[in-house]
PDB file of N, CA and C in Angstrom:
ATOM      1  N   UNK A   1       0.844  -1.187   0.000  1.00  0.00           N
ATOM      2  CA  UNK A   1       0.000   0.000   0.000  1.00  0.00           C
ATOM      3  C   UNK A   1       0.885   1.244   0.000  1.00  0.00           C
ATOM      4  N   UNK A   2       0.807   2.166  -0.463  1.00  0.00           N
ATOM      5  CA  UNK A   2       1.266   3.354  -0.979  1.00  0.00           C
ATOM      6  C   UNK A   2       1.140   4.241   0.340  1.00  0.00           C
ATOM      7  N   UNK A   3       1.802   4.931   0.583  1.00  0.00           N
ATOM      8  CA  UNK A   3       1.816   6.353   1.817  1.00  0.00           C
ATOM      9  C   UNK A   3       0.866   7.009   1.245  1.00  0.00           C
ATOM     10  N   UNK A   4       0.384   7.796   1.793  1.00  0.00           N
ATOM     11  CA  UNK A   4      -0.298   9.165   2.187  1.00  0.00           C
ATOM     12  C   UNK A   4       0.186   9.750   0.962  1.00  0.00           C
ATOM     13  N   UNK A   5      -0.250  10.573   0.251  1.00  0.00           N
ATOM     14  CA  UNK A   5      -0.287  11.745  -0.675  1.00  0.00           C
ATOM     15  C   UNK A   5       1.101  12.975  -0.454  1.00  0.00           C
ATOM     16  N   UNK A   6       0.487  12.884   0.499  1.00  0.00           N
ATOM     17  CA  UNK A   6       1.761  14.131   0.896  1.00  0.00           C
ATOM     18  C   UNK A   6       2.643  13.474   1.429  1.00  0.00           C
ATOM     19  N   UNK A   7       2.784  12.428   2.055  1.00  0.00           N
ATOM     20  CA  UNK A   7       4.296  11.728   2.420  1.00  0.00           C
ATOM     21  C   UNK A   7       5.357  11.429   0.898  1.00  0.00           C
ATOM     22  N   UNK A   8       4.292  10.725   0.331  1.00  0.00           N
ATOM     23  CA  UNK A   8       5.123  10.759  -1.385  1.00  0.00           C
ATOM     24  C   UNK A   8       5.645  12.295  -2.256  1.00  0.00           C
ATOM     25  N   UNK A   9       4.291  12.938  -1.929  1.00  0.00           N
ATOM     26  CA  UNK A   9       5.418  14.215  -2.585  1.00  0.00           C
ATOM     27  C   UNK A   9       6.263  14.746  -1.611  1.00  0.00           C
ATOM     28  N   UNK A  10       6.522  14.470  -0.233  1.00  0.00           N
ATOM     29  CA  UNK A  10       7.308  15.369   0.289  1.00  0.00           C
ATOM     30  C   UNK A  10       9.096  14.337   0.150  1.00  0.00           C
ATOM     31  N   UNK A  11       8.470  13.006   0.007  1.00  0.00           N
ATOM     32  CA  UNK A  11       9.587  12.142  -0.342  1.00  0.00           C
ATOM     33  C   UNK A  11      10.673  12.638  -1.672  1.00  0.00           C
ATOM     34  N   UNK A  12       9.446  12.611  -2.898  1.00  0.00           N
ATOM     35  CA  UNK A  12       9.666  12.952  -4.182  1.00  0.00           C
ATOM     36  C   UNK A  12      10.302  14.217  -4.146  1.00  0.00           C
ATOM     37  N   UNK A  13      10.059  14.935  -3.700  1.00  0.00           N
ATOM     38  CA  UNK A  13      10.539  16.036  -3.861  1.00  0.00           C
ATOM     39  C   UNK A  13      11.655  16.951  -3.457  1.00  0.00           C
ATOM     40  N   UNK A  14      12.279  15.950  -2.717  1.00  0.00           N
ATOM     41  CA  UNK A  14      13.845  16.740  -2.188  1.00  0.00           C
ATOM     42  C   UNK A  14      14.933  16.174  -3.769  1.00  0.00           C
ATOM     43  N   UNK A  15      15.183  17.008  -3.753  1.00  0.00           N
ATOM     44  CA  UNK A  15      16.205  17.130  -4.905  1.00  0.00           C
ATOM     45  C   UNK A  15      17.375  15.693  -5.088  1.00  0.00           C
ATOM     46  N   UNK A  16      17.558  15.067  -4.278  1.00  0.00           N
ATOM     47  CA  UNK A  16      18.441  14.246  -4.748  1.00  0.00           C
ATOM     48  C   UNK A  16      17.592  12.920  -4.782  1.00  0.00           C
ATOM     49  N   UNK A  17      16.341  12.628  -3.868  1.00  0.00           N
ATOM     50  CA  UNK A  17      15.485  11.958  -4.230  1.00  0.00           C
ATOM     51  C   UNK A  17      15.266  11.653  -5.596  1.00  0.00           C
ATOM     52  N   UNK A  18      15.024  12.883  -6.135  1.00  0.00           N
ATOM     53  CA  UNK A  18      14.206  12.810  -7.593  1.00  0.00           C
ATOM     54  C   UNK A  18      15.805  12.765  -8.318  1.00  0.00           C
ATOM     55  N   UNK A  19      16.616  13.106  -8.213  1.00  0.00           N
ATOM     56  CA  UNK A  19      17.549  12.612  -9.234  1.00  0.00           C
ATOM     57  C   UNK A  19      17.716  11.099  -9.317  1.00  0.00           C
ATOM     58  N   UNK A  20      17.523  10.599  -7.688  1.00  0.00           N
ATOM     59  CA  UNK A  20      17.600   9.329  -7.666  1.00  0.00           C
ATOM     60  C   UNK A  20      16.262   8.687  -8.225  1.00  0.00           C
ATOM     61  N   UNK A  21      15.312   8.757  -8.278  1.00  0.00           N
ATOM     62  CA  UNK A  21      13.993   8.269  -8.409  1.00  0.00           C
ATOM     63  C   UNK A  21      14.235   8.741 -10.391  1.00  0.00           C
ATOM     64  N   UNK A  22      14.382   9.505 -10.901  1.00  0.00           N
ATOM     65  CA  UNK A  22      14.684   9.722 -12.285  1.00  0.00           C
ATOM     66  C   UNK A  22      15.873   8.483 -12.636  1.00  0.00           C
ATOM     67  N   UNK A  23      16.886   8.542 -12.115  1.00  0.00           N
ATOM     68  CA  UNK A  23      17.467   7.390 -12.495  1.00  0.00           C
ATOM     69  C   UNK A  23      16.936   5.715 -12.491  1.00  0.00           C
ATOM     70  N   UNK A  24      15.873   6.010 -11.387  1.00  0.00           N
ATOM     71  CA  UNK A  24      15.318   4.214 -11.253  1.00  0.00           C
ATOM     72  C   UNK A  24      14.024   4.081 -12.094  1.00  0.00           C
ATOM     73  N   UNK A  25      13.766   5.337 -12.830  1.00  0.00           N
ATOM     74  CA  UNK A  25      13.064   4.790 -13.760  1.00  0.00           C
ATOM     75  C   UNK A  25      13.010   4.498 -14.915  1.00  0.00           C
ATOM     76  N   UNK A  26      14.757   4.126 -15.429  1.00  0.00           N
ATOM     77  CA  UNK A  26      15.638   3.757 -16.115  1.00  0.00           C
ATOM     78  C   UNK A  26      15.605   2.292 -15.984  1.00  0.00           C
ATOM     79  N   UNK A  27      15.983   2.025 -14.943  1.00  0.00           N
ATOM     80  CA  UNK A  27      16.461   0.187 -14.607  1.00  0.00           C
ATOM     81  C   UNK A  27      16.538   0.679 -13.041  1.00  0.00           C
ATOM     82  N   UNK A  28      16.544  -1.005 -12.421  1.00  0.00           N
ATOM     83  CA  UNK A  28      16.703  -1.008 -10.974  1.00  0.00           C
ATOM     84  C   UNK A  28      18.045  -0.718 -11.097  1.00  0.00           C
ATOM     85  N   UNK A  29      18.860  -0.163 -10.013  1.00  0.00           N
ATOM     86  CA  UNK A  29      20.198   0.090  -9.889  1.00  0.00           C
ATOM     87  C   UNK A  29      20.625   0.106  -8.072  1.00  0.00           C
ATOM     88  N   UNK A  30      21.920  -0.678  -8.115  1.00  0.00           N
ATOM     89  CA  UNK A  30      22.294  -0.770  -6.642  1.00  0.00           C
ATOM     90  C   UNK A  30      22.529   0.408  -6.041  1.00  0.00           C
ATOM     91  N   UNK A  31      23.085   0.512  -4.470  1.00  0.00           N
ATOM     92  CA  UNK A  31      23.300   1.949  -4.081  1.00  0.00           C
ATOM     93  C   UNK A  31      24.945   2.400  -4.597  1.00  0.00           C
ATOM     94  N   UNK A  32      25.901   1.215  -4.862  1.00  0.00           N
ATOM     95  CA  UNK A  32      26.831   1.731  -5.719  1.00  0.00           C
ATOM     96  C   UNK A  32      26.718   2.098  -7.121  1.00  0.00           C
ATOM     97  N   UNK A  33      25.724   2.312  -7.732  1.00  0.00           N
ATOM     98  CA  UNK A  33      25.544   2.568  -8.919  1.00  0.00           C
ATOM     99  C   UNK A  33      24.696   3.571  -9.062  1.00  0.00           C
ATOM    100  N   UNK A  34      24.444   4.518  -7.867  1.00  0.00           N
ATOM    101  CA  UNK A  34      23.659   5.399  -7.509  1.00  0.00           C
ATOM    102  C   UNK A  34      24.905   6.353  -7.329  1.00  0.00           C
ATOM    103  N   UNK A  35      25.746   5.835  -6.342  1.00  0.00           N
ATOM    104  CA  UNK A  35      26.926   6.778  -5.967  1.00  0.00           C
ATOM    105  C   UNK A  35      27.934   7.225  -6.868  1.00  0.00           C
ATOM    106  N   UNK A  36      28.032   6.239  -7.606  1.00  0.00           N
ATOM    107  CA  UNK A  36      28.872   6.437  -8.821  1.00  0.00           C
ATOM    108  C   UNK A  36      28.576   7.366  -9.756  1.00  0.00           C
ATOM    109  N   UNK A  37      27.083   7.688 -10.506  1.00  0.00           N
ATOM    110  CA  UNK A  37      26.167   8.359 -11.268  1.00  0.00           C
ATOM    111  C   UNK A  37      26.074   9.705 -10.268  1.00  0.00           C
ATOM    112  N   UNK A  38      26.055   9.610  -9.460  1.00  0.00           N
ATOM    113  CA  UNK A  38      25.592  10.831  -8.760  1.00  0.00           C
ATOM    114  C   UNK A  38      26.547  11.627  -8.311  1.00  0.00           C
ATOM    115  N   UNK A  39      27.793  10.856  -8.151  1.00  0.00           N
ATOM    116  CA  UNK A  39      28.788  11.898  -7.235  1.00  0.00           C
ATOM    117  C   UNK A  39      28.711  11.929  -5.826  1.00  0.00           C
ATOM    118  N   UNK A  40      28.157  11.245  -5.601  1.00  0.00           N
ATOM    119  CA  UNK A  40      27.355  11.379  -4.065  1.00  0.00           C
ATOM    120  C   UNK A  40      28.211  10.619  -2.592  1.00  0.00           C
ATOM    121  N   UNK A  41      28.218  10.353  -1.594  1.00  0.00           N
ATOM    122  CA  UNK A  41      28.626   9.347  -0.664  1.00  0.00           C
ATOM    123  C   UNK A  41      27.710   8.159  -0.449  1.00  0.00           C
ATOM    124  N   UNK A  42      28.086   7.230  -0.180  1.00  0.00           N
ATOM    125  CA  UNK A  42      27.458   5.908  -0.249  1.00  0.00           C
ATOM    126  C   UNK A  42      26.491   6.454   1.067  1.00  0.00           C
ATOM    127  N   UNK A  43      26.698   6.691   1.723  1.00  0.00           N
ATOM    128  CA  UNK A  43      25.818   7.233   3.175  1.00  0.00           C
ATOM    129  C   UNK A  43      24.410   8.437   2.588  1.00  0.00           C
ATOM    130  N   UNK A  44      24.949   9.021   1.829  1.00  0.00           N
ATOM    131  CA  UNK A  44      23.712  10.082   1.420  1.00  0.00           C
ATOM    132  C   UNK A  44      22.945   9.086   0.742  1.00  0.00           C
ATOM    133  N   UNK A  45      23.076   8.264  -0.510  1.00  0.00           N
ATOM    134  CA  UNK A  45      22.694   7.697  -1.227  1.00  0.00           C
ATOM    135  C   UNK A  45      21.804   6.477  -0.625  1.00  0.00           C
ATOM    136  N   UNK A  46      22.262   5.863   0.520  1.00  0.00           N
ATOM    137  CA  UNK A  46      21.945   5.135   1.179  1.00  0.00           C
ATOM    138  C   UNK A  46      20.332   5.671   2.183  1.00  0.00           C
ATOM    139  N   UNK A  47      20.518   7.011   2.831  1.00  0.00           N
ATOM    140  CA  UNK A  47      19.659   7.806   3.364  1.00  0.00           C
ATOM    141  C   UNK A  47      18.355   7.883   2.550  1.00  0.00           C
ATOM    142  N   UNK A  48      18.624   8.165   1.334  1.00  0.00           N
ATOM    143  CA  UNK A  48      17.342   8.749   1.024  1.00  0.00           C
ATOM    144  C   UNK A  48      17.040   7.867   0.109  1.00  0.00           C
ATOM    145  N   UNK A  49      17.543   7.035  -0.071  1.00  0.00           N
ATOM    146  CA  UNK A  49      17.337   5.782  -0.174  1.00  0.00           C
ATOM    147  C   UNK A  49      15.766   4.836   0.492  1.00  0.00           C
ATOM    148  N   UNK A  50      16.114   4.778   2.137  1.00  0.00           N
ATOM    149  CA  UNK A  50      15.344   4.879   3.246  1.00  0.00           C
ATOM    150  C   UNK A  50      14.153   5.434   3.245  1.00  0.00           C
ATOM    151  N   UNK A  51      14.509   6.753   2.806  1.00  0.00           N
ATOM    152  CA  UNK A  51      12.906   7.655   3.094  1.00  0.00           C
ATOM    153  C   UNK A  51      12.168   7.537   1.906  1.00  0.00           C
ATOM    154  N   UNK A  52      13.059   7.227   0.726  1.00  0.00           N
ATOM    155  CA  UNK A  52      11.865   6.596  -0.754  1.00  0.00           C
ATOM    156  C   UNK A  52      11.451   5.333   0.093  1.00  0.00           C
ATOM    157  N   UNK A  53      12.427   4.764   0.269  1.00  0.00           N
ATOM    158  CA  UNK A  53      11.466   3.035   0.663  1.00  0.00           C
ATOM    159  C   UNK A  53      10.610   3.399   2.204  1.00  0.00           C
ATOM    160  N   UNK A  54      10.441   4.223   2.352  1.00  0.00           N
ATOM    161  CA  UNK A  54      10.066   4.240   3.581  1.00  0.00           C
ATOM    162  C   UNK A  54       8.332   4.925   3.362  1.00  0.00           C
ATOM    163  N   UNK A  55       8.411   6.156   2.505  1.00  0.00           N
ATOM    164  CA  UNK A  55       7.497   6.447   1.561  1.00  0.00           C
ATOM    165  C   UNK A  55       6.568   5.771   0.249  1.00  0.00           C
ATOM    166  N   UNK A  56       7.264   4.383  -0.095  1.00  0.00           N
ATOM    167  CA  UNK A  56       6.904   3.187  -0.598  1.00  0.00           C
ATOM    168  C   UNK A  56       7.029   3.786  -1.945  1.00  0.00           C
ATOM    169  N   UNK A  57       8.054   4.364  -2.653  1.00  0.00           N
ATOM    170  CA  UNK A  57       8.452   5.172  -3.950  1.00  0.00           C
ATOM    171  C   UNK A  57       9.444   4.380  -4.294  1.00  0.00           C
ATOM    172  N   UNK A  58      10.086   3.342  -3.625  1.00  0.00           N
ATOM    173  CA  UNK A  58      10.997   2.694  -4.158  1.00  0.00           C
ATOM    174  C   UNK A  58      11.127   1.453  -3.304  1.00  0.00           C
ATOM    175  N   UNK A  59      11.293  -0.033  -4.001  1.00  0.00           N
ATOM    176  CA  UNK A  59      11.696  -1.388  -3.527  1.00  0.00           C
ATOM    177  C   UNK A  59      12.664  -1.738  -3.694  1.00  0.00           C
ATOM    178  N   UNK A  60      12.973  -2.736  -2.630  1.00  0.00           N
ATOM    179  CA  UNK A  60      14.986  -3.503  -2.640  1.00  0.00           C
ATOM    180  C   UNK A  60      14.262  -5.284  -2.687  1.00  0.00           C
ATOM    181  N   UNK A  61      15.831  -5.490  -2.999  1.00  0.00           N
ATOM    182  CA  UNK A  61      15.211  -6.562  -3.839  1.00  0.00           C
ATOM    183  C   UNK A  61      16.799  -7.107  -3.315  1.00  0.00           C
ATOM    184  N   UNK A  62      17.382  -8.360  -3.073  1.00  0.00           N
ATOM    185  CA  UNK A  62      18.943  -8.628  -2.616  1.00  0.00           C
ATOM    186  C   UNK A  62      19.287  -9.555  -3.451  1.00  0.00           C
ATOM    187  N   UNK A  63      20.345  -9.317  -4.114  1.00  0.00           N
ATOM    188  CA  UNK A  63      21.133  -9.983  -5.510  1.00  0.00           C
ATOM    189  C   UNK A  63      22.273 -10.099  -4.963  1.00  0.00           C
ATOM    190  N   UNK A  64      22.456 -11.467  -3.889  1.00  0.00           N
ATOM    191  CA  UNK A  64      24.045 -11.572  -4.004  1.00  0.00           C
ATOM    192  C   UNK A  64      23.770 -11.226  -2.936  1.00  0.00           C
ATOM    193  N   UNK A  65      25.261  -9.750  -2.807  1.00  0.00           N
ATOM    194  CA  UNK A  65      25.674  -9.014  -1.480  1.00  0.00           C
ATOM    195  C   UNK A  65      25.318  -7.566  -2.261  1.00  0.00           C
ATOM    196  N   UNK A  66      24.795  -7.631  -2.650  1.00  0.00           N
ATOM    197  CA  UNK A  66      24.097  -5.815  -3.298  1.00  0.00           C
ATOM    198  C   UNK A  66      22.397  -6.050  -3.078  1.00  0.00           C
ATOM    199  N   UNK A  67      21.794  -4.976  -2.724  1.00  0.00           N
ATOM    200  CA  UNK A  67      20.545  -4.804  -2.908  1.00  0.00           C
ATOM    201  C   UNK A  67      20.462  -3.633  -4.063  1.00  0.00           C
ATOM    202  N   UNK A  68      19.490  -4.111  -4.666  1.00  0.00           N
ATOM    203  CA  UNK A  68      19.129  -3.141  -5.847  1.00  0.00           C
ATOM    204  C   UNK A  68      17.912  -2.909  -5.850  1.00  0.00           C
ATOM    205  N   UNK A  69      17.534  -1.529  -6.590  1.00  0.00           N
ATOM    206  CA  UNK A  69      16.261  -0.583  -5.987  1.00  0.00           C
ATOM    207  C   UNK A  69      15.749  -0.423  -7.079  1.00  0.00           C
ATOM    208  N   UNK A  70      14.639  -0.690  -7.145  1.00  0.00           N
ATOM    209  CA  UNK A  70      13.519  -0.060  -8.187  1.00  0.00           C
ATOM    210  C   UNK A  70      12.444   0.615  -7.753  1.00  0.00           C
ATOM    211  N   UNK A  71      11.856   1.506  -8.821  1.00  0.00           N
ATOM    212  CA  UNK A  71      10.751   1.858  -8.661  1.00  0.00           C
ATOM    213  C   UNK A  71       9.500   0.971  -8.424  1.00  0.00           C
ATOM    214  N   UNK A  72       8.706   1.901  -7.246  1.00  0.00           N
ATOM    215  CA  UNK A  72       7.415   1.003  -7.153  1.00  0.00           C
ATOM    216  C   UNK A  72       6.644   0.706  -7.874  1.00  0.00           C
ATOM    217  N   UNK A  73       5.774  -0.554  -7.890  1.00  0.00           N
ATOM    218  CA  UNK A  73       4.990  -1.350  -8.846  1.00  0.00           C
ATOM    219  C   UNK A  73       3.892  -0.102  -9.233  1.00  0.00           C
ATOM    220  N   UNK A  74       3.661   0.142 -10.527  1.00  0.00           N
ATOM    221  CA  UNK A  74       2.328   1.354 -10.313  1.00  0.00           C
ATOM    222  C   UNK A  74       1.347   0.311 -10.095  1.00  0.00           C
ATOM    223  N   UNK A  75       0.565   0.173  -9.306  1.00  0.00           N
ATOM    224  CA  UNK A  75      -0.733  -0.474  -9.280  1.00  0.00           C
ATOM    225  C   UNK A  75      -1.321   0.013  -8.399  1.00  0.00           C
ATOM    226  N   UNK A  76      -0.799   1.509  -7.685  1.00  0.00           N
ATOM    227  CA  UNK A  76      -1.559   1.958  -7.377  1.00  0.00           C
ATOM    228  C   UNK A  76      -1.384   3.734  -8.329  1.00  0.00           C
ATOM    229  N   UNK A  77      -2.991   4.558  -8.269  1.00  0.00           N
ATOM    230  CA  UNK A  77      -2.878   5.762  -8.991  1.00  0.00           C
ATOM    231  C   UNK A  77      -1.444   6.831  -8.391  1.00  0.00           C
ATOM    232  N   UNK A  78      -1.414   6.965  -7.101  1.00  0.00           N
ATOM    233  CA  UNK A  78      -0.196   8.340  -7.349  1.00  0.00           C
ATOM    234  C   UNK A  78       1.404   7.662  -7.585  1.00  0.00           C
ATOM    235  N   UNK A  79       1.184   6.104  -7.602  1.00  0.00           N
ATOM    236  CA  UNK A  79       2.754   5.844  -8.495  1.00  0.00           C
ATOM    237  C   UNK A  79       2.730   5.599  -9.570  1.00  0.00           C
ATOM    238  N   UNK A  80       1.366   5.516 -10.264  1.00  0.00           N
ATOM    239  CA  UNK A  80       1.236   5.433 -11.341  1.00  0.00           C
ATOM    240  C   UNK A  80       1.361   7.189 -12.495  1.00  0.00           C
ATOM    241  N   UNK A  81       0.745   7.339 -11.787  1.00  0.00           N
ATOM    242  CA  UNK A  81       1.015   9.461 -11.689  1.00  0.00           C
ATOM    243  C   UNK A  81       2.302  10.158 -11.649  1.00  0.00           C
ATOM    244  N   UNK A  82       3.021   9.612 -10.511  1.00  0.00           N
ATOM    245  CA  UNK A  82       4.615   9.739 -10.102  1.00  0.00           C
ATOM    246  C   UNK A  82       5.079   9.156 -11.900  1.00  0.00           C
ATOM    247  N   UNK A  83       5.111   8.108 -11.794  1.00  0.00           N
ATOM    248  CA  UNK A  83       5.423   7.563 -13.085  1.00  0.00           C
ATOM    249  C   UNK A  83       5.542   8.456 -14.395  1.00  0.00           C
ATOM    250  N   UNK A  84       4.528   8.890 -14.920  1.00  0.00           N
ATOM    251  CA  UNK A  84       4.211   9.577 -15.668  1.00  0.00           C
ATOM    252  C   UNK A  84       4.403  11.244 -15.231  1.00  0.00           C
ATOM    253  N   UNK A  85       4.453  11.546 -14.292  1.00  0.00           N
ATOM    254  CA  UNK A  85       5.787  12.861 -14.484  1.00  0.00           C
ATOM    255  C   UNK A  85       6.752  12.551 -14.190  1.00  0.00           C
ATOM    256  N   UNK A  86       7.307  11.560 -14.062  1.00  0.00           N
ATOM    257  CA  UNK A  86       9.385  11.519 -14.175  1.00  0.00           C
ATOM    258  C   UNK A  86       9.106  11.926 -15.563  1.00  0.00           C
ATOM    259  N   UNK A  87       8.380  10.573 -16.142  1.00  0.00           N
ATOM    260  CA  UNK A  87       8.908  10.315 -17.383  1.00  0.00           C
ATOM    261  C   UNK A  87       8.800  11.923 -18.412  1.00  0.00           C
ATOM    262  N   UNK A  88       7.713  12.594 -18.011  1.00  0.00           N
ATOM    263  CA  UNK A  88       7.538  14.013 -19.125  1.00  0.00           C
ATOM    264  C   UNK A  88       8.111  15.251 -18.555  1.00  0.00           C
ATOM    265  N   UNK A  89       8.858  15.323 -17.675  1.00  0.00           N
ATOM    266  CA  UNK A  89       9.284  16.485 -16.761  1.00  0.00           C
ATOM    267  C   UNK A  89      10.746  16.506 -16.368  1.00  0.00           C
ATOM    268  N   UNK A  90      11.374  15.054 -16.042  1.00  0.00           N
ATOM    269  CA  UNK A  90      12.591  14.834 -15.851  1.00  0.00           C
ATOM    270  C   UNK A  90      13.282  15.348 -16.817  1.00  0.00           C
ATOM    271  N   UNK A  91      13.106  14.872 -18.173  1.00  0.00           N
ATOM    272  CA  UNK A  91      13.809  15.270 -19.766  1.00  0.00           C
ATOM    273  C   UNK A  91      14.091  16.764 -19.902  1.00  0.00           C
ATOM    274  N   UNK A  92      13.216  17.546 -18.564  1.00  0.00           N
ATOM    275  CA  UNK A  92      13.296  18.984 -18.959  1.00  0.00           C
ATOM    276  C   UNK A  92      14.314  19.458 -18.242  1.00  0.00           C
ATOM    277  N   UNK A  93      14.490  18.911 -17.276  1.00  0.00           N
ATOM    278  CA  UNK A  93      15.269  19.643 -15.955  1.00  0.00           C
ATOM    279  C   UNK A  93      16.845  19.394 -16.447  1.00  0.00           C
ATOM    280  N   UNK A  94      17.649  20.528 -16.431  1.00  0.00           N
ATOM    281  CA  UNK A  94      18.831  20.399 -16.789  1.00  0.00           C
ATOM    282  C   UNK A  94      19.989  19.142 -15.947  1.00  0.00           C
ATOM    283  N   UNK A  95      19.600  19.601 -14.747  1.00  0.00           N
ATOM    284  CA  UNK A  95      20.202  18.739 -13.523  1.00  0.00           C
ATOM    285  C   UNK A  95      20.319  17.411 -13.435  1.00  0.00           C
ATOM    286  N   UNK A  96      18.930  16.749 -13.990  1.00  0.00           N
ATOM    287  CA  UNK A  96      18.280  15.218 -14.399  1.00  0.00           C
ATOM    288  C   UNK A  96      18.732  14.675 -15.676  1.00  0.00           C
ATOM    289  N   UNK A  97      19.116  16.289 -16.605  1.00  0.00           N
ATOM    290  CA  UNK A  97      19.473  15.955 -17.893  1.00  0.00           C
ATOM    291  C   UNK A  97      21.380  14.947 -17.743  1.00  0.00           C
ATOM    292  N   UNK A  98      21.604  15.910 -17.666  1.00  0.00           N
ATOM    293  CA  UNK A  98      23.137  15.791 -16.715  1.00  0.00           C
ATOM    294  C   UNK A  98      23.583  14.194 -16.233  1.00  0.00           C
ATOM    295  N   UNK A  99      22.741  13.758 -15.127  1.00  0.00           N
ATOM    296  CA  UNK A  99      22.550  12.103 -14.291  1.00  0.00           C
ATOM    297  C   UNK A  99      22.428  11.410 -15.442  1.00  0.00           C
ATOM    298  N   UNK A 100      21.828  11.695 -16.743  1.00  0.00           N
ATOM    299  CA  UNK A 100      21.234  10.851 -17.325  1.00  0.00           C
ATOM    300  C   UNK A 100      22.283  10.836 -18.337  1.00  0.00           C
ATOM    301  N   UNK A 101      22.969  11.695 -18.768  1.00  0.00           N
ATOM    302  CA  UNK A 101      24.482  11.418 -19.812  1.00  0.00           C
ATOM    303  C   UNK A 101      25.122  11.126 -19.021  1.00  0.00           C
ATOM    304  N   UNK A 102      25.866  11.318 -17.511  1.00  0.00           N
ATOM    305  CA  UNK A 102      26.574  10.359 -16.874  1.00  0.00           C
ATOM    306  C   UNK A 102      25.987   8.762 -16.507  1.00  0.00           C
ATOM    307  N   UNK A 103      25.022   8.648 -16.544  1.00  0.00           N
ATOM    308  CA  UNK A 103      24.220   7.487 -16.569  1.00  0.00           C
ATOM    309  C   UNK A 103      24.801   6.504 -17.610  1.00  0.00           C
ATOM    310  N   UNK A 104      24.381   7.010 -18.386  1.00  0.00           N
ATOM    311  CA  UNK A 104      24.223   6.225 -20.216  1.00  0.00           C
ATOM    312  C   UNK A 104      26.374   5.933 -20.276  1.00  0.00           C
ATOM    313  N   UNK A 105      26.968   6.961 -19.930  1.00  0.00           N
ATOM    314  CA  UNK A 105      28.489   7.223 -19.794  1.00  0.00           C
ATOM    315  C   UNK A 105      29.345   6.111 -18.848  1.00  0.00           C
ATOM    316  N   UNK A 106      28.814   5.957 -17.978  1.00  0.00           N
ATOM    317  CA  UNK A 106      29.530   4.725 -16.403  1.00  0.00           C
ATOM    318  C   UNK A 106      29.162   3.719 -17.123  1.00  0.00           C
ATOM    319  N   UNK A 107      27.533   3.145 -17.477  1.00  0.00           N
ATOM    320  CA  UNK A 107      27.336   1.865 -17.755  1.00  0.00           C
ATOM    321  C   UNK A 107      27.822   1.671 -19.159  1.00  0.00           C
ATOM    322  N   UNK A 108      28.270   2.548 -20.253  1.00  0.00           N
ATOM    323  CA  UNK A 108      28.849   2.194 -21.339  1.00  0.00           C
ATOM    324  C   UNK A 108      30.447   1.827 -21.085  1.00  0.00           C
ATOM    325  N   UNK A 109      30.989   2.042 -20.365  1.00  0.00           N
ATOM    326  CA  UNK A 109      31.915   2.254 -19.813  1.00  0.00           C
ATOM    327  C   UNK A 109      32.429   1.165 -18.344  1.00  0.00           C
ATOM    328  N   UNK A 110      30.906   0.386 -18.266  1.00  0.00           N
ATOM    329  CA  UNK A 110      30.813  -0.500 -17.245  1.00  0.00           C
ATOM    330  C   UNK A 110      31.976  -0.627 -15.812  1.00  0.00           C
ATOM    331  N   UNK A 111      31.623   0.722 -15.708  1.00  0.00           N
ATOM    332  CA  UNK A 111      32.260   0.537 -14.335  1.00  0.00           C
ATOM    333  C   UNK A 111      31.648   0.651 -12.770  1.00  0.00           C
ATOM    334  N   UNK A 112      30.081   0.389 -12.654  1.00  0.00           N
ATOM    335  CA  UNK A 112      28.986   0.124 -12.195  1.00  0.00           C
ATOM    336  C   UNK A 112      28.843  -1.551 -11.908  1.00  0.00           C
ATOM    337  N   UNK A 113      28.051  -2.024 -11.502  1.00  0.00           N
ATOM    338  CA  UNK A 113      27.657  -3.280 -11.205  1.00  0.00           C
ATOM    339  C   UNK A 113      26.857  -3.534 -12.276  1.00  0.00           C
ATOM    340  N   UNK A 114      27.325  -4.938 -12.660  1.00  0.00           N
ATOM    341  CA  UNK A 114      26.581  -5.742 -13.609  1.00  0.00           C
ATOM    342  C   UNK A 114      25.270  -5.626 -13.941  1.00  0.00           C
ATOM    343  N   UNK A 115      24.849  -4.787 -14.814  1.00  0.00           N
ATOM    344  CA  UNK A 115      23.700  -4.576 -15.429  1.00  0.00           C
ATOM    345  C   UNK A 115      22.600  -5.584 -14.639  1.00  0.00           C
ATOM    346  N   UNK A 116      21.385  -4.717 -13.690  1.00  0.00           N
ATOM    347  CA  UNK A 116      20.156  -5.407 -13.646  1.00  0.00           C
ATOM    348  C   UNK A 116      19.111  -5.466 -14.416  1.00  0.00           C
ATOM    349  N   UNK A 117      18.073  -6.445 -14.719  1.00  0.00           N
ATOM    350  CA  UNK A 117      17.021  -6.431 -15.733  1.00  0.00           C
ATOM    351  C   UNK A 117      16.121  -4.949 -15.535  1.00  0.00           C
ATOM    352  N   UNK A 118      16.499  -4.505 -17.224  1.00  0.00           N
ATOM    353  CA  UNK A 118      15.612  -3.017 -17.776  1.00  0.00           C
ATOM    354  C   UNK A 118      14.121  -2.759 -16.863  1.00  0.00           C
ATOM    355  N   UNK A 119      13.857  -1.474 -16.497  1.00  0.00           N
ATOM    356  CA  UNK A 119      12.600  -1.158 -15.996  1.00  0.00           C
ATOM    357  C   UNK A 119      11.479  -2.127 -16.900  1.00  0.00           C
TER     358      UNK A 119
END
């Protein structure tokens, strides 16, 4: 079951959240493959990490000795909603633009963890 309305946008909406949440709606990706793309510390990445899964905006899933994170199942309407503004709004934001050529850049470059199965 999905949080509260306003727990999800207040999740969604801190800035590195949504860079992170723009990237997982790419492919699931571990928290080293978050840190790597992002620039970030494994500890930040890890944090808000927490408060998406905690907000039910994002699932872990354990492969090995990595957990890897995807976006939540839409089956319900505001992740289904969430969904559909990454996807038409992210493309705009310069910042998201950015994650997403270093994105496409590490994993061509495979220096990330072994590719998980595509969104």
């Amino acid at each position: 079951m999905a949080a509260p309305l306003h727990e999800l946008l207040r999740a969604a909406g801190e800035p590195t959240r949504l860079r992170i949440l723009n990237l997982l709606r790419r492919r699931s990706l571990c928290v080293c493959d978050l840190q790597v793309v992002l620039c970030i510390p494994q500890s930040t990445v890890s944090r808000h990490l927490a408060a998406l899964r905690h907000a039910s905006l994002v699932t872990d899933e354990r492969s090995g000795q990595r957990v890897v994170y995807s976006l939540a199942s839409p089956k319900v309407l505001p992740i289904q909603a969430l969904r559909r503004l990454l996807a038409e709004c992210c493309p705009t934001d310069e910042t998201l633009r950015a994650d997403e050529v270093r994105f496409r850049r590490v994993f061509a470059q495979s220096k990330c963890c072994p590719p998980s199965e595509a969104q």
